[in-house]
Protein backbone atom coordinates (compact mmCIF):
# COMPACT_ATOMS: atom_id res chain seq x y z
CA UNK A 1 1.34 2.75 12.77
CA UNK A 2 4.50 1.99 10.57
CA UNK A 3 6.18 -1.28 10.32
CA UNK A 4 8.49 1.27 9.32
CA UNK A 5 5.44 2.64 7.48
CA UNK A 6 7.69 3.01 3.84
CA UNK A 7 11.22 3.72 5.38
CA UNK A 8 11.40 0.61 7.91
CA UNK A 9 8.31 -0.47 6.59
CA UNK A 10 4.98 1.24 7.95
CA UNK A 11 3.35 0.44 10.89
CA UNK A 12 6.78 -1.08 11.56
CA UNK A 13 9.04 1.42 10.12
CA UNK A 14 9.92 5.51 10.44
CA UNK A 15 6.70 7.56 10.01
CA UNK A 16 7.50 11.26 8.50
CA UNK A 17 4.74 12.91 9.73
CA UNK A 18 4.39 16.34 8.67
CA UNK A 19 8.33 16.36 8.21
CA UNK A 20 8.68 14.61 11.56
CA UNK A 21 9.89 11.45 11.17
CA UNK A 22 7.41 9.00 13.16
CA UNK A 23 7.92 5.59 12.71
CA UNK A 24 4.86 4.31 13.49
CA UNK A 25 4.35 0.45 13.61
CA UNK A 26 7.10 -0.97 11.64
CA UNK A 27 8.07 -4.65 12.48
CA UNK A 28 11.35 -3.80 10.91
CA UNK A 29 11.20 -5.65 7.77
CA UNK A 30 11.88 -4.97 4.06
CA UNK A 31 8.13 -3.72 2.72
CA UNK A 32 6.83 -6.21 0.24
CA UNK A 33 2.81 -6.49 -1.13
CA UNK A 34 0.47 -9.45 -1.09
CA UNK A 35 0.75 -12.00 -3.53
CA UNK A 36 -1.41 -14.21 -2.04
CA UNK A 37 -3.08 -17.24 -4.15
CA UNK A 38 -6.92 -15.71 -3.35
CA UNK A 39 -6.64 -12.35 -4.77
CA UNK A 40 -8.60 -11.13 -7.52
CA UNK A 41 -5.35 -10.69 -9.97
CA UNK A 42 -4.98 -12.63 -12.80
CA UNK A 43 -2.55 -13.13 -15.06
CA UNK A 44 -3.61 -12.18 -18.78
CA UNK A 45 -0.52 -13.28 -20.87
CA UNK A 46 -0.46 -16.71 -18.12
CA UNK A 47 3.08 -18.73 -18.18
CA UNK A 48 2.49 -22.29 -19.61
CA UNK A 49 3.71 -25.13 -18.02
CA UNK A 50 4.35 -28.10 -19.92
CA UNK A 51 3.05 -31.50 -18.30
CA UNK A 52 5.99 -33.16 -16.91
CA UNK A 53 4.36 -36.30 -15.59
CA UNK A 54 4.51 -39.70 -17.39
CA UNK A 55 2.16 -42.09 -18.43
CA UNK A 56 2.57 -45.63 -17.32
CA UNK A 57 2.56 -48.27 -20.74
CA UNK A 58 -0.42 -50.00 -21.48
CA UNK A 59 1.07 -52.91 -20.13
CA UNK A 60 1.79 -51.60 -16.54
CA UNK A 61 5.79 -51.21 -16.81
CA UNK A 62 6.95 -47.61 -16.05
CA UNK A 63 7.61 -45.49 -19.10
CA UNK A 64 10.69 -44.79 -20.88
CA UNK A 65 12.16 -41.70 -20.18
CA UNK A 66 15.22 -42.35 -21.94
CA UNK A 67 14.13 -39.70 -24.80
CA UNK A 68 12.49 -36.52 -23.72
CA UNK A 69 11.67 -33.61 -25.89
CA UNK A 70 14.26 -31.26 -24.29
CA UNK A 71 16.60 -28.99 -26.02
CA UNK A 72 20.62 -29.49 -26.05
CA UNK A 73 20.14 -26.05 -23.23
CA UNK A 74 18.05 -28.28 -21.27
CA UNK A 75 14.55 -26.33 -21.84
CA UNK A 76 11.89 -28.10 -23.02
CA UNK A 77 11.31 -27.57 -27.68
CA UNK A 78 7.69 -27.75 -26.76
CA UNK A 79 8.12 -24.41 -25.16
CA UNK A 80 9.40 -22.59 -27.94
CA UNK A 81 6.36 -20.74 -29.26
CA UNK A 82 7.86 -20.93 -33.19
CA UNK A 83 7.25 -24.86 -32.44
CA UNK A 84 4.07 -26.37 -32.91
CA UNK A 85 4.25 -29.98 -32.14
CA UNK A 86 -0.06 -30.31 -33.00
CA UNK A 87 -0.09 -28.00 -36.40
CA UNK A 88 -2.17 -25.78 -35.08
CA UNK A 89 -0.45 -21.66 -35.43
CA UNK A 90 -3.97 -20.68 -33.26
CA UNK A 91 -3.12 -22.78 -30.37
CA UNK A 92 0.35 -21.33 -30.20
CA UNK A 93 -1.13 -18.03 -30.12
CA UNK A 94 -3.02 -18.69 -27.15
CA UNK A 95 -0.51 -20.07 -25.03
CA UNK A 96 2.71 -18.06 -25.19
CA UNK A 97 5.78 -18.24 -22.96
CA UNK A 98 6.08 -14.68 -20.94
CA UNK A 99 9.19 -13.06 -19.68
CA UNK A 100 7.30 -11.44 -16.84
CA UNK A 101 3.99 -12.68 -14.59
CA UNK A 102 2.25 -9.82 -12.63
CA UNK A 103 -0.18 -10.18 -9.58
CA UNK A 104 -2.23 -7.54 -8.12
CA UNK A 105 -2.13 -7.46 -4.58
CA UNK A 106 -6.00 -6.79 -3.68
CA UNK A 107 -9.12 -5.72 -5.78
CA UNK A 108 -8.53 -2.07 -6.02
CA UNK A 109 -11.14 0.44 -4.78
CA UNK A 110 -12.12 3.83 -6.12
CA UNK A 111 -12.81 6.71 -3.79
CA UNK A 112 -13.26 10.47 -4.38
CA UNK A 113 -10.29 12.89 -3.49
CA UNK A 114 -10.26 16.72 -2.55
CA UNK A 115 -8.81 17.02 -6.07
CA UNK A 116 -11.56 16.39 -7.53
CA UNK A 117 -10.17 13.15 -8.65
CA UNK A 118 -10.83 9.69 -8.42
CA UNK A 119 -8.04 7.78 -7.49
CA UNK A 120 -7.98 4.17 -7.74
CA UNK A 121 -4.77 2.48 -5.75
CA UNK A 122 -2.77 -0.62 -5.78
CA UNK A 123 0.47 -2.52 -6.11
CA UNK A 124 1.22 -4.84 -8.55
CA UNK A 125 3.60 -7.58 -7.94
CA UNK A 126 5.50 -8.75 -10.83
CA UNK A 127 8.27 -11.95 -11.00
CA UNK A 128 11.09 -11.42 -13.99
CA UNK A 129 10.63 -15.00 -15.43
CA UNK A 130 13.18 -14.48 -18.07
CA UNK A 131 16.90 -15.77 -18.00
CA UNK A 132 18.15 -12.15 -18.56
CA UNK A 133 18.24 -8.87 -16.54
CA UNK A 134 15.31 -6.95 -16.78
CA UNK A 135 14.31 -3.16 -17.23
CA UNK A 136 10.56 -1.83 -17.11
CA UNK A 137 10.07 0.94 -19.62
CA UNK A 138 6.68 1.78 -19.37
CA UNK A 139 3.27 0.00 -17.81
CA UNK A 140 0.37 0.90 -19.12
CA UNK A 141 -3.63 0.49 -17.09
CA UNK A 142 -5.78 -1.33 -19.63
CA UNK A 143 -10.11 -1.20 -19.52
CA UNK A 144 -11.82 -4.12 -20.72
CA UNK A 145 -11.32 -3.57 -23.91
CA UNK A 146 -7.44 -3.68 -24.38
CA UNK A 147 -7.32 -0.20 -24.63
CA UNK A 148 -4.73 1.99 -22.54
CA UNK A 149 -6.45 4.34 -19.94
CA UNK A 150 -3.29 5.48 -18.41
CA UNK A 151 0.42 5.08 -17.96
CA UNK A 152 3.49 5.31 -16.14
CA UNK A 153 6.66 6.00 -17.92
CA UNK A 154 9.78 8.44 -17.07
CA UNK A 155 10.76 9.55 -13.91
CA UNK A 156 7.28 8.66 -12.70
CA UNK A 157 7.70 4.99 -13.81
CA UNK A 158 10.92 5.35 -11.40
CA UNK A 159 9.30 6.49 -8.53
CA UNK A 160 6.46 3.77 -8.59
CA UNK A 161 8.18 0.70 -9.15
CA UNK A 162 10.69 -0.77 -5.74
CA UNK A 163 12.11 -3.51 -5.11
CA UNK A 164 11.40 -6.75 -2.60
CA UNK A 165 14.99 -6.42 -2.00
CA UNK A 166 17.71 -3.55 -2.52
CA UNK A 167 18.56 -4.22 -5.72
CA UNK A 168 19.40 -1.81 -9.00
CA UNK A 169 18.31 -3.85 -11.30
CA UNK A 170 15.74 -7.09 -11.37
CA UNK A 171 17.19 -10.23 -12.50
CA UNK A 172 16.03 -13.78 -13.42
CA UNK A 173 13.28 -14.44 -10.55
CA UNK A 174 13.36 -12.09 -9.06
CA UNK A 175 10.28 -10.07 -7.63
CA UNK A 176 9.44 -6.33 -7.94
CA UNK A 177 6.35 -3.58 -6.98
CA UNK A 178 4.60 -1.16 -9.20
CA UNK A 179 2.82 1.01 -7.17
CA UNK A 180 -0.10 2.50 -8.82
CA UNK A 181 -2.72 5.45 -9.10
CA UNK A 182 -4.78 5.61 -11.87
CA UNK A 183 -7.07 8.85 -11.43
CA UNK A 184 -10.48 9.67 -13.60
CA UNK A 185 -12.42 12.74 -13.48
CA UNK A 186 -14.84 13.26 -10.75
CA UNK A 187 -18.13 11.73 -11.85
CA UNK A 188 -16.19 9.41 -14.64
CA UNK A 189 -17.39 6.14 -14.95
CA UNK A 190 -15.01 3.72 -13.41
CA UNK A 191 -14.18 0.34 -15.19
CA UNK A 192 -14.88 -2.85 -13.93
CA UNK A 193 -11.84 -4.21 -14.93
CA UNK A 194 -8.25 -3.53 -15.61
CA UNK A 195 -5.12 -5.25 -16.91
CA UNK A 196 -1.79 -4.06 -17.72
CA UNK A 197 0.95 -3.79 -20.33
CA UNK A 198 4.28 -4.20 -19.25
CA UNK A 199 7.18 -2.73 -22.36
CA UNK A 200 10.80 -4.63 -21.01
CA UNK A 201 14.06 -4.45 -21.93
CA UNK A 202 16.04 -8.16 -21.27
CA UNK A 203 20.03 -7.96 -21.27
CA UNK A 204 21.10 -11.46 -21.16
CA UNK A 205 24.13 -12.32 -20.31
CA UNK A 206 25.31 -13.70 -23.56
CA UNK A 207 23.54 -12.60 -26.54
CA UNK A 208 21.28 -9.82 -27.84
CA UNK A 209 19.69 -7.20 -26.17
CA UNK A 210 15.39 -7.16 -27.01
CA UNK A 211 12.29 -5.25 -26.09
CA UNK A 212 9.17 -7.43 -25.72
CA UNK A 213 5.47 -6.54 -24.53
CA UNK A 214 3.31 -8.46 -22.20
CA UNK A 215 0.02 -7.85 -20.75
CA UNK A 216 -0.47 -9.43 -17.10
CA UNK A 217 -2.03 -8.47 -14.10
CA UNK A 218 -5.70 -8.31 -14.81
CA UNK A 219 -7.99 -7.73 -12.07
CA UNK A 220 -11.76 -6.76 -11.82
CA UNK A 221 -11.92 -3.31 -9.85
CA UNK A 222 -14.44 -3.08 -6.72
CA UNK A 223 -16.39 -0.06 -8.31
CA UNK A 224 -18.64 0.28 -4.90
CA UNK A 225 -18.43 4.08 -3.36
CA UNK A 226 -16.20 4.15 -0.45
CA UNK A 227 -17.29 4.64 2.93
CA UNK A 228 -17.80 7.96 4.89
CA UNK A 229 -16.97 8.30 8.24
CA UNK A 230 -16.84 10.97 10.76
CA UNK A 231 -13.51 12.99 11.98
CA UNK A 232 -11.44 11.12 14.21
CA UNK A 233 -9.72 14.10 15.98
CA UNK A 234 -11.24 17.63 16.29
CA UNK A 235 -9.56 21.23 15.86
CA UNK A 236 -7.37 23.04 13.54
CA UNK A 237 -3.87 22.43 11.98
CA UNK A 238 -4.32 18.44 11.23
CA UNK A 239 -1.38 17.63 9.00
CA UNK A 240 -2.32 14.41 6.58
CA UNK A 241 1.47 12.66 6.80
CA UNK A 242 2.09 9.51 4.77
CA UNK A 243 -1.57 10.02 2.91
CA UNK A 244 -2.82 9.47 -0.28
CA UNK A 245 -1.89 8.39 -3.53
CA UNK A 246 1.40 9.31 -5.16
CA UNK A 247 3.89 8.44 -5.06
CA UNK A 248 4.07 6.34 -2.92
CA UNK A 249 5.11 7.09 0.67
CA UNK A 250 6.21 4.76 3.54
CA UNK A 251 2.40 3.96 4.11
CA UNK A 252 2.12 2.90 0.83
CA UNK A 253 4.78 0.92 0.49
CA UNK A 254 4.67 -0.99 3.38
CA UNK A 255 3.50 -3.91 1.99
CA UNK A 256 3.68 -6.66 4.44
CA UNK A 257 4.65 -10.73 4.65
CA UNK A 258 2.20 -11.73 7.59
CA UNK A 259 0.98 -15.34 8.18
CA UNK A 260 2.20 -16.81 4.56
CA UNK A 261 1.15 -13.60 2.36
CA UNK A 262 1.54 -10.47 1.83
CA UNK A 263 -1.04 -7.39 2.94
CA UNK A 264 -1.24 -3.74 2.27
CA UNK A 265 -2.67 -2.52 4.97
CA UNK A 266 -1.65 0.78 5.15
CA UNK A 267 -2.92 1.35 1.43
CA UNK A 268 -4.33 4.65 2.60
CA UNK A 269 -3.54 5.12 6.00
CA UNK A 270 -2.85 8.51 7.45
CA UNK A 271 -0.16 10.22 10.17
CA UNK A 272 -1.96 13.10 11.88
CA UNK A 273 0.32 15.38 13.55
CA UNK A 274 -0.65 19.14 14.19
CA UNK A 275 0.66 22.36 13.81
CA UNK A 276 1.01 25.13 17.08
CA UNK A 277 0.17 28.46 17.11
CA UNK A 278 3.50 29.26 15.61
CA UNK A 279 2.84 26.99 12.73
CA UNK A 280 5.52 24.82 14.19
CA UNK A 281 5.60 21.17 15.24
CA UNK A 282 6.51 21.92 18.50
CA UNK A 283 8.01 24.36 21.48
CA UNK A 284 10.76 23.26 23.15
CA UNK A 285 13.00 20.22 23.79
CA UNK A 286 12.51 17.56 20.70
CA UNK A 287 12.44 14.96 23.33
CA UNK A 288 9.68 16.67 25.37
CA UNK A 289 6.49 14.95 24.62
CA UNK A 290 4.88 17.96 26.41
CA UNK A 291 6.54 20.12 24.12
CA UNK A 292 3.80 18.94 21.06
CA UNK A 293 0.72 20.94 22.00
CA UNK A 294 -1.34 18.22 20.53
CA UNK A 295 -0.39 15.56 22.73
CA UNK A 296 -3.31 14.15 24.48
CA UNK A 297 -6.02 14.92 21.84
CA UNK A 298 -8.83 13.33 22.16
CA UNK A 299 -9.05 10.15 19.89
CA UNK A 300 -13.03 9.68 18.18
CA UNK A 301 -14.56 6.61 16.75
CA UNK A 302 -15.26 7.90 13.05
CA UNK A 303 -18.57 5.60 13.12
CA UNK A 304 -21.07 3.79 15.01
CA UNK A 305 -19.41 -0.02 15.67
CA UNK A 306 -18.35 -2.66 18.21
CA UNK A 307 -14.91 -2.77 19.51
CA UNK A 308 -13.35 -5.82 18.22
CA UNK A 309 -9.42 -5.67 19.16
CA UNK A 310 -7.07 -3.28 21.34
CA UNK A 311 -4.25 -3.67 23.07
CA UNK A 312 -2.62 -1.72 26.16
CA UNK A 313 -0.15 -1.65 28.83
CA UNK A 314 3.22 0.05 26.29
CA UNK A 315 4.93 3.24 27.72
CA UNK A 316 5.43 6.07 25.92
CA UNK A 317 8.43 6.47 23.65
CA UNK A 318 10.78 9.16 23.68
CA UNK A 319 10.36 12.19 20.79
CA UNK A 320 13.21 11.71 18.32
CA UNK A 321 14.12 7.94 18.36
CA UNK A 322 12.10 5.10 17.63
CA UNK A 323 11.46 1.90 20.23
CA UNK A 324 14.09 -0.58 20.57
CA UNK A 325 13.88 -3.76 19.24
CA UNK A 326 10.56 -2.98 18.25
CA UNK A 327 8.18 -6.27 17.14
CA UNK A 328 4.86 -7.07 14.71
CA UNK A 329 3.15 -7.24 18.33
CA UNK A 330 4.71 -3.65 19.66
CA UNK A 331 4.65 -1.75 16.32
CA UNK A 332 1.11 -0.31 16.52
CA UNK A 333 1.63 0.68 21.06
CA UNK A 334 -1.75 0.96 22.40
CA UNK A 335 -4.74 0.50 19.77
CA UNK A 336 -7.81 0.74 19.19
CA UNK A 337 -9.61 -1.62 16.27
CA UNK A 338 -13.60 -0.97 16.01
CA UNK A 339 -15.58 -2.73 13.44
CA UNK A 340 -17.80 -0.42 11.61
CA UNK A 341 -19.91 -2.51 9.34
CA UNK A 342 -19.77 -3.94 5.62
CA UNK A 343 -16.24 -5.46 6.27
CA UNK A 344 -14.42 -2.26 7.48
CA UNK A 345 -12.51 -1.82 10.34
CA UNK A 346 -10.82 1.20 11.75
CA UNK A 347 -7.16 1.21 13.31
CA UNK A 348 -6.05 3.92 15.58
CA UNK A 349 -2.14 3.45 16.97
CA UNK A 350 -0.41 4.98 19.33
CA UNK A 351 -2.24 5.69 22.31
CA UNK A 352 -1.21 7.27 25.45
CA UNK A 353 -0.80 4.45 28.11
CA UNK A 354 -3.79 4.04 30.52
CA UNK A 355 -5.54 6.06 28.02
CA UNK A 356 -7.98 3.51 26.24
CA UNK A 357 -11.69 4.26 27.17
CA UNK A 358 -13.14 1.08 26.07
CA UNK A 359 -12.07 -2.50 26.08
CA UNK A 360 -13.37 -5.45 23.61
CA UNK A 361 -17.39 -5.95 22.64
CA UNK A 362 -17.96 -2.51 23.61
CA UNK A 363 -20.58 -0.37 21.23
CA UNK A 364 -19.60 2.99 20.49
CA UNK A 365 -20.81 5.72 18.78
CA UNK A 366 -19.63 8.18 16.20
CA UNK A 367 -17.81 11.29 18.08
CA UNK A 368 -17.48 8.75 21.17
CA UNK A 369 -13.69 9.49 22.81
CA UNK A 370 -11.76 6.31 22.80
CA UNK A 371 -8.54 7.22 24.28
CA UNK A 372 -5.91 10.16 24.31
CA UNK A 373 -3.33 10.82 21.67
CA UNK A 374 0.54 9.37 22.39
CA UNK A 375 3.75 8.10 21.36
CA UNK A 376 3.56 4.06 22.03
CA UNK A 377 4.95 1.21 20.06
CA UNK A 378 6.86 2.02 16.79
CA UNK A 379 6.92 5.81 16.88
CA UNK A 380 9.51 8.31 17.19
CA UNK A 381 6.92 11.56 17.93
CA UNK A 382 3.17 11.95 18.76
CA UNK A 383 1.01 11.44 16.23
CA UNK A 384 -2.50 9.40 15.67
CA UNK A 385 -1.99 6.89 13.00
CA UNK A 386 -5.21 5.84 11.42
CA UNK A 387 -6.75 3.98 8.71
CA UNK A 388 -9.60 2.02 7.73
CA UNK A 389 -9.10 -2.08 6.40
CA UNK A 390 -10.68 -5.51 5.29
CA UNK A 391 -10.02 -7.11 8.28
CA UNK A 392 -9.34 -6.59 12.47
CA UNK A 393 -6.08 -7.92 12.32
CA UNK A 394 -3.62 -4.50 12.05
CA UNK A 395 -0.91 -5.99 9.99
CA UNK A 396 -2.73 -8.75 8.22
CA UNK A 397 -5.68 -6.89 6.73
CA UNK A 398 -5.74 -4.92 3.41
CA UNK A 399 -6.28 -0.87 3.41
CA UNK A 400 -9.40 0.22 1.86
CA UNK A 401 -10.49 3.65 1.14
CA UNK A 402 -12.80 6.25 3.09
CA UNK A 403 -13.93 9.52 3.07
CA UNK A 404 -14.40 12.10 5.77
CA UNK A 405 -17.96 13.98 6.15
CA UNK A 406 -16.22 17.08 6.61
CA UNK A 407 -12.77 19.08 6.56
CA UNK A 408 -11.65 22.50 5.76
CA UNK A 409 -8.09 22.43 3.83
CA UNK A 410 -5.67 25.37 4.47
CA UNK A 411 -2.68 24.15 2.00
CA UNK A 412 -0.41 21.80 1.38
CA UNK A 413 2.65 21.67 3.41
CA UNK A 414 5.80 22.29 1.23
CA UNK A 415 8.69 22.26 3.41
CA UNK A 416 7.65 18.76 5.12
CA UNK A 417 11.61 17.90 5.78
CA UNK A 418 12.26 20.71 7.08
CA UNK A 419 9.42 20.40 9.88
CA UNK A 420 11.60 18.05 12.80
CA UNK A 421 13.84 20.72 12.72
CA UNK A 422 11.14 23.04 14.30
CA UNK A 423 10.80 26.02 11.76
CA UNK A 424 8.04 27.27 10.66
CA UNK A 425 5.61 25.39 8.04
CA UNK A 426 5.35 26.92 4.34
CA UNK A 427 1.99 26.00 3.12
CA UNK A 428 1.10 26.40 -0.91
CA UNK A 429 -2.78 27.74 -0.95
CA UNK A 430 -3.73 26.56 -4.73
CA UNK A 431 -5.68 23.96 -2.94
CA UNK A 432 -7.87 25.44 -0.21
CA UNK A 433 -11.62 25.60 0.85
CA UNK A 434 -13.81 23.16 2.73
CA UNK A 435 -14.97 20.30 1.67
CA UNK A 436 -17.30 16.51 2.14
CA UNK A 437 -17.54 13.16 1.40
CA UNK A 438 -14.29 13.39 -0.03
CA UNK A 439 -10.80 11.93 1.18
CA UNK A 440 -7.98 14.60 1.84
CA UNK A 441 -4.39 14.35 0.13
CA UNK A 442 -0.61 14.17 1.58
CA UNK A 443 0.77 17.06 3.31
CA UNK A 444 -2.94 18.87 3.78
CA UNK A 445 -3.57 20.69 6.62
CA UNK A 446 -6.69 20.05 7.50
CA UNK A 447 -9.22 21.50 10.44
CA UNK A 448 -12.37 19.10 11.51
CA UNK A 449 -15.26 20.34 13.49
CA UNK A 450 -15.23 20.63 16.92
C-alpha cells in the first residue's frame, strides 16, 4: 500500500514493484517521519531555553522589564556559551546552545536478514536550529559509550538524508530525514542504546563559514528478536519490491503526518509481484489485469490472530495508471488487518473486490486464505502489499520487523526499471539458496512453499 509508498509517498504514492511502478496506498502527500512528543528519541546535546517569565516584586507591582539581558542582535548574552553569568565554566559545559536537534522517529528494532546481517532501521528527524544554511557531512551511530559503531558519509550520506520539502539545501528551521541502517554481524551483540554525531557545515549569510559537531538523537534500541511468521502467498517467482533496508525506497520513505504526528509505517513493508514463465511481468496488454498470471493469488494470514480491521467495496484499478484523486481512506483498496499477538499487526492491501473471506472478530489461522490478490485503491498494477506494524490503524501505526519461516532465494533482480516495459528479468545469483527465520532483501525473488 503506498501513500505514494516513497515516490507519492507509500501506501499513498507510486509503488515500483519489481520495476513496475505500483503505487500502492499513497494519500498523495510529501513523505515525512514521526516526530511525535512520545517517542523514545532524545536529544543528547538538548537546546537550552532561557526562562523568559518574570517575577512579580516583593511588593506585588509587576516587574520592570525596562532592562533585559539581550544583545544589541536581539538574542539573549545569557545564551552565549563563552558567557557565564554564575562563574561556573562546568555548568556552561553542560548546557550548550546546538545548531541542530535530532529526533528519532520510533525505537528501532533489530531483525536478522538473508545477508546474514542484522539490520537495525530508522529515520531520524533533525530541525537546522542555526541562523545559517546548513550542510550534513557525515552522521555517525554511537553505542553507549560515545564510541562510533558506524557511519554515513559520501554518496551514501546523500542517498539517506531527504527532505520534508523539495529543497537543495536546509536552511534556518527547517526540517530534514536521515534514513538509517546500521548492520552487525549475525550473532553480534546488539546495543541497547544509540546516539548520533552530526559533522555540519553553516554558511551564514553574512560572515564566516564553520564546521561544528553535535551529538543528538539518542534513543534506547528494542533489542527483542523479531517475530516469525508464515508465507503470505505460495509458489515461485515472488519479487520483494520496495523491501528492506537501503537505501531507502518509497516504502521507506514514506513517512507519514497522520492525526498530529508522524508514522513510519511502511518501515519494512514489502510489494510482491511475480514473475511468468517467461521471467516477465506479464503477457499481453499492460492494461490487462488478466494479462499478470498472478492475479488472483491466494492471500494467507502469516499467523494465528483475530481480524481486527478491513475494508471492502473499491473496484479494481486499471494496470498502468494509478486511482484518481486517490485519499488516506482509498490508498490501501480492499484490506485485510489481523492482529497477531504481542502488539503486531499484519496489513495486506489491495484486494480483489468481493474477494475478502473474513470480516471483523473473525479467528484465523496460519495458511488460512483471506482473500484473492488485486489492483484496488492506490495501485497502478497487481501486487500484494504487506507488512507487519505497532498498531491496526494502516497509516497511523509504525513498521516493525519480521521474519519468514521459510523462502528459497533465486537472485536479485538487476534490471528492476526495465521490468514495466515487459522484457525479460536479469537476476544476479551471488545470493541464492534457501533459507529461515530470516527476512528477505529488495529485489529477491523469492519461492514459498506451497
Amino acid at each position: 500500500m503506498r501513500v505514494e509508498f516513497g515516490r507519492r509517498a507509500g501506501l499513498v504514492g507510486p509503488l515500483v514493484v519489481a520495476g513496475l511502478l505500483l503505487a500502492a496506498c499513497n494519500d498523495g502527500s510529501d513523505a515525512s517521519s514521526d516526530t511525535s512528543a512520545d517517542t523514545a528519541a532524545a536529544s543528547v546535546a538538548a537546546t537550552s531555553a532561557p526562562d523568559t517569565t518574570a517575577s512579580a516584586a516583593e511588593d506585588g507591582t509587576a516587574p520592570d522589564n525596562t532592562t533585559s539581558d539581550a544583545s544589541p542582535d536581539g538574542t539573549d548574552a545569557n545564551l552565549d556559551p563563552s558567557v557565564d553569568p554564575a562563574g561556573s565554566e562546568a555548568d556552561n559545559e553542560l548546557e550548550v546552545i546546538t545548531p541542530l536537534v535530532a529526533n528519532v522517529l520510533a525505537e528501532p528494532r533489530p531483525v536478522l536478514s538473508d545477508d546474514e546481517q542484522i539490520h537495525l532501521a530508522y529515520e531520524l528527524f533533525a530541525t537546522n536550529a542555526a541562523e545559517a544554511t546548513m550542510t550534513v557531512d557525515l552522521v555517525e551511530v554511537l553505542g553507549p559509550d560515545g564510541v562510533a559503531i558506524g557511519e554515513l558519509t559520501g554518496d551514501e550520506l546523500q542517498g539517506a538524508v531527504q527532505y520534508i520539502a523539495n529543497q537543495e539545501a536546509i536552511g534556518p528551521a527547517q526540517q530534514f530525514r536521515v534514513f538509517m541502517d546500521q548492520t552487525f554481524p549475525a550473532g553480534a551483540e546488539v546495543p541497547e542504546s544509540i546516539s548520533h554525531r552530526f559533522t555540519v557545515t553553516l554558511t551564514p549569510e553574512d560572515g564566516d563559514v564553520s564546521s561544528t559537531t553535535v551529538v543528538s538523537g539518542a534513543t534506547t534500541v528494542d533489542t527483542r528478536e523479531a517475530i516469525l511468521v508464515g508465507a503470505p502467498l505460495r509458489g515461485t517467482k515472488w519479487v520483494v519490491s520496495g523491501g528492506c533496508c537501503f537505501p531507502a525506497d518509497y516504502h521507506r520513505t514514506a513517512t507519514l503526518p497522520v492525526n498530529g504526528q508522524f508514522y513510519a509505517p511502511e518501515r519494512y513493508a514489502i510489494d510482491f509481484v511475480q514473475l511468468n514463465d517467461q521471467d516477465t511481468l506479464y503477457d499481453g496488454p499492460v492494461d490487462a489485469l488478466e494479462s499478470f498470471a498472478y492475479y488472483g493469488a491466494d492471500i494467507l494470514s502469516v499467523a494465528d490472530g483475530t481480524v481486527v480491521r478491513i475494508q471492502e467495496g473499491l473496484e479494481e484499478q486499471t494496470p498502468g495508471s494509478f486511482e484518481p484523486g486517490a485519499t488516506a481512506a482509498s490508498a490501501g483498496g480492499n484490506f485485510v488487518v489481523v492482529d497477531i499477538g504481542d502488539g503486531h499487526f499484519a496489513f495486506y492491501a489491495h484486494m480483489q473486490p468481493g474477494s475478502l473471506t473474513v470480516e471483523e472478530g473473525d479467528e484465523v489461522t496460519k495458511g488460512e486464505v483471506l482473500g484473492l490478490l488485486g489492483n484496488t485503491g492506490n495501485s497502478d498494477g497487481p501486487h500484494l502489499h504487506f507488512h507487519v506494524m505497532d498498531g491496526p490503524g494502516p497509516l497511523s501505526s509504525n513498521g516493525l520487523p519480521y521474519r519468514f519461516e521459510s523462502f528459497e532465494v533465486s537472485g536479485t533482480l538487476t534490471n528492476t526499471a526495465d521490468i514495466p516495459t515487459g522484457v525479460v528479468a536479469e537476476l544476479d545469483e551471488t545470493l541464492t539458496g534457501s533459507f529461515t527465520d530470516v527476512m528477505p532483501l529488495d529485489n529477491q525473488l523469492l519461492t514459498f512453499p506451497d
